[in-house]
PDB file of N, CA and C in Angstrom:
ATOM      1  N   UNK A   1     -17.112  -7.079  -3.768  1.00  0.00           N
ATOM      2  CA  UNK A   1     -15.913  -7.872  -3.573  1.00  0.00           C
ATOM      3  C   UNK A   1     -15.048  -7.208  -2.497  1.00  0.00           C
ATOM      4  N   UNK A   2     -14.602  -7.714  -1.962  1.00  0.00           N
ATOM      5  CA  UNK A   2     -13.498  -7.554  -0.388  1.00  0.00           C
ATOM      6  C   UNK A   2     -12.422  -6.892  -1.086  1.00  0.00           C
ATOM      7  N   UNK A   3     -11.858  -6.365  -1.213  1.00  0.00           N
ATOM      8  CA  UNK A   3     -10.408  -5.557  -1.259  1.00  0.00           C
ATOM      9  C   UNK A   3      -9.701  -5.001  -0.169  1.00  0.00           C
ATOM     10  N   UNK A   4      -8.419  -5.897   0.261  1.00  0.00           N
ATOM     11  CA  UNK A   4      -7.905  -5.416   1.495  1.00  0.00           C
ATOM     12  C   UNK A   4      -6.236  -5.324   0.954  1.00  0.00           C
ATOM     13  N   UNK A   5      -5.289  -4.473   1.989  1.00  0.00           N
ATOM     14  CA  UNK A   5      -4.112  -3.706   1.352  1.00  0.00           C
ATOM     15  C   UNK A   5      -3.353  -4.431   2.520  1.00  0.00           C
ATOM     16  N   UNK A   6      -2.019  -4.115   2.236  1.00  0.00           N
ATOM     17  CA  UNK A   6      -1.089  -3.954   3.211  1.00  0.00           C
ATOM     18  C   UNK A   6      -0.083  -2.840   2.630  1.00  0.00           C
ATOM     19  N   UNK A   7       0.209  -2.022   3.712  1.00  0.00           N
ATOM     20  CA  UNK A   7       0.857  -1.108   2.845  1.00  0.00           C
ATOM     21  C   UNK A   7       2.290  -0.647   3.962  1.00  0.00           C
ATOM     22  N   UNK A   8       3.240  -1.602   3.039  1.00  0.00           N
ATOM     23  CA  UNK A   8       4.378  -1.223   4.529  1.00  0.00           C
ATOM     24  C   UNK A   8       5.511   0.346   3.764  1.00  0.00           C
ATOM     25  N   UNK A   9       6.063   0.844   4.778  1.00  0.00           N
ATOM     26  CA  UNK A   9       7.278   1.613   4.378  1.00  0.00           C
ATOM     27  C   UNK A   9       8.551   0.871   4.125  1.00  0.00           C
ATOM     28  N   UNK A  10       9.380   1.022   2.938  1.00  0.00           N
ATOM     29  CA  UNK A  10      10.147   0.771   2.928  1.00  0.00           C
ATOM     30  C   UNK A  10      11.428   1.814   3.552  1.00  0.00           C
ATOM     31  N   UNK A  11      11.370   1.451   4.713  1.00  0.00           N
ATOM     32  CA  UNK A  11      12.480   2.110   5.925  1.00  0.00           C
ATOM     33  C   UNK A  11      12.902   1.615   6.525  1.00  0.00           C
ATOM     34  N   UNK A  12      12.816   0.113   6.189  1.00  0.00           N
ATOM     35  CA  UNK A  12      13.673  -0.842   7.346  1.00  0.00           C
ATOM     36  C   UNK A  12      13.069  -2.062   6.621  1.00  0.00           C
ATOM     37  N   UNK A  13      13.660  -3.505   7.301  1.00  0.00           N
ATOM     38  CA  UNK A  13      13.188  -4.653   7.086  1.00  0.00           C
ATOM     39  C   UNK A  13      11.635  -5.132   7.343  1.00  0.00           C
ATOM     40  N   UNK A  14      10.892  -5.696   7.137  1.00  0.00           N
ATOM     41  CA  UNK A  14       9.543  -6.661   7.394  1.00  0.00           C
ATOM     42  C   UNK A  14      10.280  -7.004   8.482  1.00  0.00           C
ATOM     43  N   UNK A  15       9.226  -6.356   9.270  1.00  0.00           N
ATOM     44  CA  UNK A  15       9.182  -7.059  11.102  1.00  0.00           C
ATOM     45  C   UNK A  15       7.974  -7.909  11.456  1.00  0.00           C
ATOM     46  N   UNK A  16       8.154  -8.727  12.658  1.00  0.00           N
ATOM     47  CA  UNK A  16       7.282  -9.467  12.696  1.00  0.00           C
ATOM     48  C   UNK A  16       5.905  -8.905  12.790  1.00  0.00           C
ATOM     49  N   UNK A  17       5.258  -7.478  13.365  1.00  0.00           N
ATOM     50  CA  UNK A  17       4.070  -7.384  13.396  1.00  0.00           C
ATOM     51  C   UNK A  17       3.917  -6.603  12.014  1.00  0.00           C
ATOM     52  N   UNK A  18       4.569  -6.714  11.004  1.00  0.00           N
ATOM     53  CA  UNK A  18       4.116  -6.473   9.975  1.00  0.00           C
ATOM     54  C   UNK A  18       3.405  -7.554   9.127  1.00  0.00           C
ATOM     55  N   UNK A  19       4.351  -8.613   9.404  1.00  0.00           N
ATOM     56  CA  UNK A  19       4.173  -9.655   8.771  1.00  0.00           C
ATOM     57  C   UNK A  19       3.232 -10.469   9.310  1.00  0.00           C
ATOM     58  N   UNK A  20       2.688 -10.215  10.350  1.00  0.00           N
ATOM     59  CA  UNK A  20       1.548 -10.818  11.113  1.00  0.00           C
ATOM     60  C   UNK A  20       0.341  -9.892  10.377  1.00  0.00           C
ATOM     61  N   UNK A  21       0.377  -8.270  10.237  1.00  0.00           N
ATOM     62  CA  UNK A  21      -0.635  -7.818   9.595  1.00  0.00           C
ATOM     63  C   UNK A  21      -1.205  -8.232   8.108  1.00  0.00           C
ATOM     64  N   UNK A  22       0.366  -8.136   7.478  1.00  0.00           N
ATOM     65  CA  UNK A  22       0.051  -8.849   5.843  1.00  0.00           C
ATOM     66  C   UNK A  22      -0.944 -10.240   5.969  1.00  0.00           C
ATOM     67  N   UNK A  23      -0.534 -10.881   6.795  1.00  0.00           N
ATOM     68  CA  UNK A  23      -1.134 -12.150   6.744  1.00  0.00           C
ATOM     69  C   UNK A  23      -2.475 -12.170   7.378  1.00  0.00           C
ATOM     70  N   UNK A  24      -3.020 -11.523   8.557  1.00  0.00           N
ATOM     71  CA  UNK A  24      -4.133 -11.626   8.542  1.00  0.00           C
ATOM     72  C   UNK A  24      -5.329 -10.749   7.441  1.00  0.00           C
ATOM     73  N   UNK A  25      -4.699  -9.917   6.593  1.00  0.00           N
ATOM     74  CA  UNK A  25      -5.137  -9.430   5.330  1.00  0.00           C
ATOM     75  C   UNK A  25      -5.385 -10.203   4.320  1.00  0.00           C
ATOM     76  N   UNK A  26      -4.248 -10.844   3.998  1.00  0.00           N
ATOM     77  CA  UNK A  26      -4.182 -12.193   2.593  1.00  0.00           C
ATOM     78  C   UNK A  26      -5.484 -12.624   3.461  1.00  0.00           C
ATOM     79  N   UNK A  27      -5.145 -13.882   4.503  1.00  0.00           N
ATOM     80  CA  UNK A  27      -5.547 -14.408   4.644  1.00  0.00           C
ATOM     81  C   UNK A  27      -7.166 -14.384   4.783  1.00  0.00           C
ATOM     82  N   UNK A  28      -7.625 -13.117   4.988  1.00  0.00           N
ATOM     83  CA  UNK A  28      -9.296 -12.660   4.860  1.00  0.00           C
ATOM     84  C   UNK A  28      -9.672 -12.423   3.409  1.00  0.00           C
ATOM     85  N   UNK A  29      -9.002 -11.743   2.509  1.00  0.00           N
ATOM     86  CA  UNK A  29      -9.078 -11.860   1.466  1.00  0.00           C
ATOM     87  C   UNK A  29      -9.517 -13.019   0.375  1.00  0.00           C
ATOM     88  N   UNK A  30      -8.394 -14.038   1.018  1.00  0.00           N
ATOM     89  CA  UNK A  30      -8.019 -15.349   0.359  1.00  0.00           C
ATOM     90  C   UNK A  30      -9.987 -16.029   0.613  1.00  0.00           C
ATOM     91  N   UNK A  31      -9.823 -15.695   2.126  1.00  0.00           N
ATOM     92  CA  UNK A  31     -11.168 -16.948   2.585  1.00  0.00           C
ATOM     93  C   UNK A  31     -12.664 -16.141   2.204  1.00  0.00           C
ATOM     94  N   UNK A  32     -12.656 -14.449   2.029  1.00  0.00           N
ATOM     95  CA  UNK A  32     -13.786 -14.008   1.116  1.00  0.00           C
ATOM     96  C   UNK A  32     -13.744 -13.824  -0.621  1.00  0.00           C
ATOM     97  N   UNK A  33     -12.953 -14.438  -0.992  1.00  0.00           N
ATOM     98  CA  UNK A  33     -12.487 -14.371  -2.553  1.00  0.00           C
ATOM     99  C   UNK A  33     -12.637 -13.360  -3.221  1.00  0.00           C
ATOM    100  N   UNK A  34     -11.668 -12.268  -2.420  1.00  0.00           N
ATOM    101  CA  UNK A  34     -11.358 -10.676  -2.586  1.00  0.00           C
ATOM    102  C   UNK A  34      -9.665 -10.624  -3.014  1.00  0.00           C
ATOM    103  N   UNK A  35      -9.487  -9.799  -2.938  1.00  0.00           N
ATOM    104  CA  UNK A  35      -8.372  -9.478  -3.459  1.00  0.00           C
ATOM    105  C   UNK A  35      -6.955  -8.919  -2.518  1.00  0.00           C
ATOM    106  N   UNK A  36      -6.149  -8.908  -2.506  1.00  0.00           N
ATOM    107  CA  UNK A  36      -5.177  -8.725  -1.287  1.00  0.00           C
ATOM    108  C   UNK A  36      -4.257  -7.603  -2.307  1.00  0.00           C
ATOM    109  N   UNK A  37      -3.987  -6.218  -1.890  1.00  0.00           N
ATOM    110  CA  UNK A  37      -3.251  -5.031  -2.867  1.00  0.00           C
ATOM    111  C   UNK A  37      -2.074  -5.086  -1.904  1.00  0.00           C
ATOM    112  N   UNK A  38      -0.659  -5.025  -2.371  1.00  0.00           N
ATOM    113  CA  UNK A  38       0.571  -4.538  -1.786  1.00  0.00           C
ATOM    114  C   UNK A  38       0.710  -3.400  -2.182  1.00  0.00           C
ATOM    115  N   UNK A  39       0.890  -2.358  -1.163  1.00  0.00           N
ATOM    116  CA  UNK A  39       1.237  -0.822  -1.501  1.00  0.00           C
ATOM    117  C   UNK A  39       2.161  -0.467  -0.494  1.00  0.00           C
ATOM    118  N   UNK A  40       2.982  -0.547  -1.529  1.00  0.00           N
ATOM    119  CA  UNK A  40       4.350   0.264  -0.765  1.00  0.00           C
ATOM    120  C   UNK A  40       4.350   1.895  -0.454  1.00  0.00           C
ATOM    121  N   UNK A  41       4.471   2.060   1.132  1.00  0.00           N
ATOM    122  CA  UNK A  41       4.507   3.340   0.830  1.00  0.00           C
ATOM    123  C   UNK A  41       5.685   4.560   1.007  1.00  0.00           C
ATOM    124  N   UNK A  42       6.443   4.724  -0.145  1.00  0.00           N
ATOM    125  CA  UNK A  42       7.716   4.874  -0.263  1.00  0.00           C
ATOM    126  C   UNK A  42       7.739   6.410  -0.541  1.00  0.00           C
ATOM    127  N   UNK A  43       6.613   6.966   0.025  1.00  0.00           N
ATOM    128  CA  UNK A  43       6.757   8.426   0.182  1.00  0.00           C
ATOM    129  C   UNK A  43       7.903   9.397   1.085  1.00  0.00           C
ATOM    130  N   UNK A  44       8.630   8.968   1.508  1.00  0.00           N
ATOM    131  CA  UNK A  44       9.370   9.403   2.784  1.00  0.00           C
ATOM    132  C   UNK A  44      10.555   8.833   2.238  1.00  0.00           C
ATOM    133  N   UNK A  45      10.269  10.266   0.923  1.00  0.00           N
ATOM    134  CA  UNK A  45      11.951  10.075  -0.118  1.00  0.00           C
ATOM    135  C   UNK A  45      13.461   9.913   0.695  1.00  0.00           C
ATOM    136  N   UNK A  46      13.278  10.499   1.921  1.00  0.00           N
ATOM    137  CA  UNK A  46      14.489  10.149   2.624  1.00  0.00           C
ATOM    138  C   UNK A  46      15.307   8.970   3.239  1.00  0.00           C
ATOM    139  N   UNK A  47      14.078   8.599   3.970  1.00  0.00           N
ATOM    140  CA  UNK A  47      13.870   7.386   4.422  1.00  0.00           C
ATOM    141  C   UNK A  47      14.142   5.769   3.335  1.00  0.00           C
ATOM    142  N   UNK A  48      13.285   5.658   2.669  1.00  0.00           N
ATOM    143  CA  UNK A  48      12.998   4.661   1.696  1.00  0.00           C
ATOM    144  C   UNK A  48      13.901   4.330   0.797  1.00  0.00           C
ATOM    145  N   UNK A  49      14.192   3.188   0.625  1.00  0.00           N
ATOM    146  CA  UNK A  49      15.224   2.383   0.271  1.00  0.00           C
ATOM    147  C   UNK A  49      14.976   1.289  -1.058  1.00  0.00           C
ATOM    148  N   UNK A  50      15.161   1.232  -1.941  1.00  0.00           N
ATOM    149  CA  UNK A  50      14.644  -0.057  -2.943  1.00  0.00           C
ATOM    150  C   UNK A  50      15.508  -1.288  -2.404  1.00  0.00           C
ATOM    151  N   UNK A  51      16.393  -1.477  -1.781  1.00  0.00           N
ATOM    152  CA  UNK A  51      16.820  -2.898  -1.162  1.00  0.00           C
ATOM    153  C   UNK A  51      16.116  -2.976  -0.225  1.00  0.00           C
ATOM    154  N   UNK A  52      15.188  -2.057   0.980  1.00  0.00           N
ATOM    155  CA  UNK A  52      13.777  -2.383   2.388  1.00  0.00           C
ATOM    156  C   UNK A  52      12.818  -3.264   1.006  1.00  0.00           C
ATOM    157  N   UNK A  53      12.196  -2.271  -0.129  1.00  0.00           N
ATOM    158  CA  UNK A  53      11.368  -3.140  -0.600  1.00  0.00           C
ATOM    159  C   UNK A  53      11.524  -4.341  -1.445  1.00  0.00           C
ATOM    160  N   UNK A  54      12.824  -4.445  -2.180  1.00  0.00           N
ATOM    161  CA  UNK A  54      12.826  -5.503  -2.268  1.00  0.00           C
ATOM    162  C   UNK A  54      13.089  -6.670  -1.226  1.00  0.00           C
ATOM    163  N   UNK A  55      13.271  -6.410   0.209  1.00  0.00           N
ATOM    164  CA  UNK A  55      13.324  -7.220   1.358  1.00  0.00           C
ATOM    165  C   UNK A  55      11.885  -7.419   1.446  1.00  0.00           C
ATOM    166  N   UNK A  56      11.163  -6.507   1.551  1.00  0.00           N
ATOM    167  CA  UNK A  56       9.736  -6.594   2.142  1.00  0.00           C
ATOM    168  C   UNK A  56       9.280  -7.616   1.057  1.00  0.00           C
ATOM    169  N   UNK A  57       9.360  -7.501   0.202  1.00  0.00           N
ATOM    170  CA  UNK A  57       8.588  -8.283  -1.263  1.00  0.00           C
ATOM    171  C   UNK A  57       9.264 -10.143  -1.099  1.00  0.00           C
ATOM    172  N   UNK A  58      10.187 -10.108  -0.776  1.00  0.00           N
ATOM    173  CA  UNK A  58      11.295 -11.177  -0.760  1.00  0.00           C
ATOM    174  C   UNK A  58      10.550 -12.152   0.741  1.00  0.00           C
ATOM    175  N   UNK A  59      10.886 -10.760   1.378  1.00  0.00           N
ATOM    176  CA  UNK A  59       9.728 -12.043   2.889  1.00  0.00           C
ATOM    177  C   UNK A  59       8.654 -12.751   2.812  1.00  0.00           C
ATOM    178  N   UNK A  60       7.906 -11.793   1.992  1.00  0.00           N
ATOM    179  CA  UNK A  60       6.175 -11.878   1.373  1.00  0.00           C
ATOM    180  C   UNK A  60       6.103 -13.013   1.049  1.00  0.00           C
ATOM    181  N   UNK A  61       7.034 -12.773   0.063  1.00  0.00           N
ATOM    182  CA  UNK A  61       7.062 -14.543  -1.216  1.00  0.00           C
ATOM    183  C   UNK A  61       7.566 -15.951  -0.082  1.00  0.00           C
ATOM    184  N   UNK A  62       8.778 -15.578   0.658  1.00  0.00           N
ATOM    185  CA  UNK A  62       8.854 -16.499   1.550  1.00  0.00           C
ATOM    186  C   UNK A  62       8.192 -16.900   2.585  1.00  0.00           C
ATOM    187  N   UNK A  63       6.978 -15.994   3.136  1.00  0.00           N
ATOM    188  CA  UNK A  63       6.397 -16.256   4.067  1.00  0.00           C
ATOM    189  C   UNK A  63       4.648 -17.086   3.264  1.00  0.00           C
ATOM    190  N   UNK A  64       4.987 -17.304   1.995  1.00  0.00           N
ATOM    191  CA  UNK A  64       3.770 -17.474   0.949  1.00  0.00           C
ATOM    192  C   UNK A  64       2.636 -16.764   0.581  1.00  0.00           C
ATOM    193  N   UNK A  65       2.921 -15.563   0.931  1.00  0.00           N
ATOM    194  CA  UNK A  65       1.655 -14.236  -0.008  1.00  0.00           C
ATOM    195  C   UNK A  65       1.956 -13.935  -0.911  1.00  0.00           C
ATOM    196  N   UNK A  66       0.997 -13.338  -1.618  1.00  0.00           N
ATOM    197  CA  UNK A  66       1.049 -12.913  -2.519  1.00  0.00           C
ATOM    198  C   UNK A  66       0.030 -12.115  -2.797  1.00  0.00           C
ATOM    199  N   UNK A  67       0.348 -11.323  -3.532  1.00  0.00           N
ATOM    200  CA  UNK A  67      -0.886  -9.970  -3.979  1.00  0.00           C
ATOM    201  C   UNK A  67      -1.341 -10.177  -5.497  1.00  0.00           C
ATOM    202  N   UNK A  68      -2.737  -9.474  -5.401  1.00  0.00           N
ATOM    203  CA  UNK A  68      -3.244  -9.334  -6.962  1.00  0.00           C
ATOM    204  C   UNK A  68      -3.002  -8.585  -7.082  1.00  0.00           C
ATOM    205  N   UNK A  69      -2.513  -7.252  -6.581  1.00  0.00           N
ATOM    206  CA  UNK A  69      -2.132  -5.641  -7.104  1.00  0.00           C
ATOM    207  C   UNK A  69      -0.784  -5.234  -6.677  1.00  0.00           C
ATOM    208  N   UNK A  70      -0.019  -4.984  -7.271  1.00  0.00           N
ATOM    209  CA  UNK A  70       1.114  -3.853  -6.389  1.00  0.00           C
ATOM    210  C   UNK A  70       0.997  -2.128  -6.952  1.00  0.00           C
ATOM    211  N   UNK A  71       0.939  -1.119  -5.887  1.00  0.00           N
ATOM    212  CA  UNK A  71       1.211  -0.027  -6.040  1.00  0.00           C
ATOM    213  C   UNK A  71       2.573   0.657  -5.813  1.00  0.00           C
ATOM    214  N   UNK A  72       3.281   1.451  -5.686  1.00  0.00           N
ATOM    215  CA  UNK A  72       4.163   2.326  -5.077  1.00  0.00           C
ATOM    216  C   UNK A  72       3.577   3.766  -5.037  1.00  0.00           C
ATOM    217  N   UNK A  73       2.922   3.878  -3.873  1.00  0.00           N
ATOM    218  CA  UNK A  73       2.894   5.388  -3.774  1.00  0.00           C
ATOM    219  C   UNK A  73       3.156   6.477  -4.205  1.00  0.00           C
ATOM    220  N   UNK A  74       4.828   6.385  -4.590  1.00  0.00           N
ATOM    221  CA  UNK A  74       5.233   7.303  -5.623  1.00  0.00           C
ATOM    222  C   UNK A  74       4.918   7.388  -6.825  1.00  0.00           C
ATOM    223  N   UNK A  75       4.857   6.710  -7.492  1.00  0.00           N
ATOM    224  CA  UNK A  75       4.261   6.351  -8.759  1.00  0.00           C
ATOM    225  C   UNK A  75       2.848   7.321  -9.081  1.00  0.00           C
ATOM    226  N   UNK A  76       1.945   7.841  -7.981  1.00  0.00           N
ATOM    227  CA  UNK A  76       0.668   7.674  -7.858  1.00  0.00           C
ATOM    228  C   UNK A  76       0.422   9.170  -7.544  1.00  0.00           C
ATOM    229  N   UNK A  77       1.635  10.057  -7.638  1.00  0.00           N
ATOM    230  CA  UNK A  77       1.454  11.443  -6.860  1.00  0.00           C
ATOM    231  C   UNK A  77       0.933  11.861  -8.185  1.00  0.00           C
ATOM    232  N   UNK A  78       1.046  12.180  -8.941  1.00  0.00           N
ATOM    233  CA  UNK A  78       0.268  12.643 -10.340  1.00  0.00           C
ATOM    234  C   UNK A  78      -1.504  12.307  -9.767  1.00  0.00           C
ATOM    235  N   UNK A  79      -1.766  10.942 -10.086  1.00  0.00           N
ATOM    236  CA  UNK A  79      -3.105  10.669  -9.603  1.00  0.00           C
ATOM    237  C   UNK A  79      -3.259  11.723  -8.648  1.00  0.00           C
ATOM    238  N   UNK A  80      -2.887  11.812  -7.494  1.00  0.00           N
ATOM    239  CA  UNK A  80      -3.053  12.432  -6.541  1.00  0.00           C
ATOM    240  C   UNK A  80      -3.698  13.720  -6.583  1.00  0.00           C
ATOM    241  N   UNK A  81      -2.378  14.713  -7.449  1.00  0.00           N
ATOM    242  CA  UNK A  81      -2.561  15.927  -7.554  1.00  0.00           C
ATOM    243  C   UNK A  81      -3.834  15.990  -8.143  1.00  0.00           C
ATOM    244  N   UNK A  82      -3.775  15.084  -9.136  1.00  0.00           N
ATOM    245  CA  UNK A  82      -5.290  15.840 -10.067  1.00  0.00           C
ATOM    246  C   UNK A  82      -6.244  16.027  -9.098  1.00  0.00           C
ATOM    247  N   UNK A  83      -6.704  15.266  -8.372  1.00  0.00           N
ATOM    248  CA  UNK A  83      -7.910  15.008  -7.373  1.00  0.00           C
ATOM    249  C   UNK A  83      -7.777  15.747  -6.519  1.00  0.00           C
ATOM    250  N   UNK A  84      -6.619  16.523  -5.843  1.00  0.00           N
ATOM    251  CA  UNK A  84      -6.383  17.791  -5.052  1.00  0.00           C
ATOM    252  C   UNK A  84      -6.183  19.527  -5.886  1.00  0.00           C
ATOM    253  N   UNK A  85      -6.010  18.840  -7.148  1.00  0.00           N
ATOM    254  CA  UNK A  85      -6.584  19.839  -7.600  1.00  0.00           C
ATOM    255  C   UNK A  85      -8.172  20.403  -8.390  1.00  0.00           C
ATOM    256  N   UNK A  86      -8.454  19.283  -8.381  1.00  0.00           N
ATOM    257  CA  UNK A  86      -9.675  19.104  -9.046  1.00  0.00           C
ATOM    258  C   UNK A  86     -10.546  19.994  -7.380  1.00  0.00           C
ATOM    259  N   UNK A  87     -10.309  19.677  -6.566  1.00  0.00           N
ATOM    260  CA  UNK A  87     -11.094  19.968  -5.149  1.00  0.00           C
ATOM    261  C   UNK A  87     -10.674  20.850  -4.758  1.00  0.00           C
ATOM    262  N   UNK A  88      -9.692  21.376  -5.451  1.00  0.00           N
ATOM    263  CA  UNK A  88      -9.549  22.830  -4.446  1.00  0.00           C
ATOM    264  C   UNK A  88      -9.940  23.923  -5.880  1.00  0.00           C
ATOM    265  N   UNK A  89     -10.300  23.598  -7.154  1.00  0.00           N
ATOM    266  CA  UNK A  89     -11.307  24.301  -7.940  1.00  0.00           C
ATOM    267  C   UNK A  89     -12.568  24.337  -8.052  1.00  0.00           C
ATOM    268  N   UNK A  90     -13.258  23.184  -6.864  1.00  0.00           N
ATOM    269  CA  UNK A  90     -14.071  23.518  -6.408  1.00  0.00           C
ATOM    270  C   UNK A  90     -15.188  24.431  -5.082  1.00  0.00           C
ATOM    271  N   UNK A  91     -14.063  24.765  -4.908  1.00  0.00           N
ATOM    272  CA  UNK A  91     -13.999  25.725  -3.358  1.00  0.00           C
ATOM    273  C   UNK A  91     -14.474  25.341  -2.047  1.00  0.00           C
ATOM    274  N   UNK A  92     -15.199  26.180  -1.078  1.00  0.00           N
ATOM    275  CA  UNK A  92     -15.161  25.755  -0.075  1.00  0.00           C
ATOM    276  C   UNK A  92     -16.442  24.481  -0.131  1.00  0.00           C
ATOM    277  N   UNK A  93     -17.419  24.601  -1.480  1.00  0.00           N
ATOM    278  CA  UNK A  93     -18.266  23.686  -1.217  1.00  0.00           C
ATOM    279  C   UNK A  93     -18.056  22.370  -0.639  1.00  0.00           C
ATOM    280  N   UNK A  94     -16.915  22.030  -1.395  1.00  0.00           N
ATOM    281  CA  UNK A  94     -16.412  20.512  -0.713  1.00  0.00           C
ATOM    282  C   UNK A  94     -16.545  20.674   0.604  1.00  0.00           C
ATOM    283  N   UNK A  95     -15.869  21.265   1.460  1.00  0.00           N
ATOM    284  CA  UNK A  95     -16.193  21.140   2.978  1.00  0.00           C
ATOM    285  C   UNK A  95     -17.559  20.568   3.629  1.00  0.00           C
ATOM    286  N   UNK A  96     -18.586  21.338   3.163  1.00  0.00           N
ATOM    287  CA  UNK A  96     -20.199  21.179   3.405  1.00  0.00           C
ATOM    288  C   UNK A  96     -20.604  20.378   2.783  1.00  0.00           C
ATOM    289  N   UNK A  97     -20.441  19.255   2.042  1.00  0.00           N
ATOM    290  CA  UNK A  97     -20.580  18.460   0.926  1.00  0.00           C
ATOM    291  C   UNK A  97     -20.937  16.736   1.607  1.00  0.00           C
TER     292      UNK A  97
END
């Protein structure tokens, strides 16, 4: 199955070549009957704003996408760590791997 993302920063408004990317994503998704993931990536604690993503989310719906998944990046740093730590208790093998 197709699984394709869009994954904007919330650091500003949905600009148009964002919103041109979301859409040619849905829209491949939509026509291989895959799945379209929104992932916000709101890592750039400084930066990132919950009124950018609720703008970004707000355009989405008005511009008619929609996602089968939403992530937030942040949410996901736990996941993360394990798997960076899981690999760095495995030593240098990973490299050669």
């Amino acid at each position: 199955m197709v699984k394709v993302r869009f994954a904007p920063s919330p650091t500003g408004n949905l600009h148009i070549g964002g919103a041109r990317t979301a859409l040619f994503n849905w829209m491949y998704a939509r026509a291989q009957g895959g799945q379209f993931v929104l992932r916000i990536e709101d890592t750039d604690l400084e930066r990132s704003r919950p009124e950018y993503e609720k703008e970004i989310m707000d355009s989405m719906r008005w511009l008619g996408l929609s996602w089968d998944e939403l992530y937030k990046q942040s949410d996901r740093f736990g996941i993360y760590r394990e798997h960076v730590e899981r690999l760095l208790s495995q030593g240098d093998e990973v490299a050669y791997k």
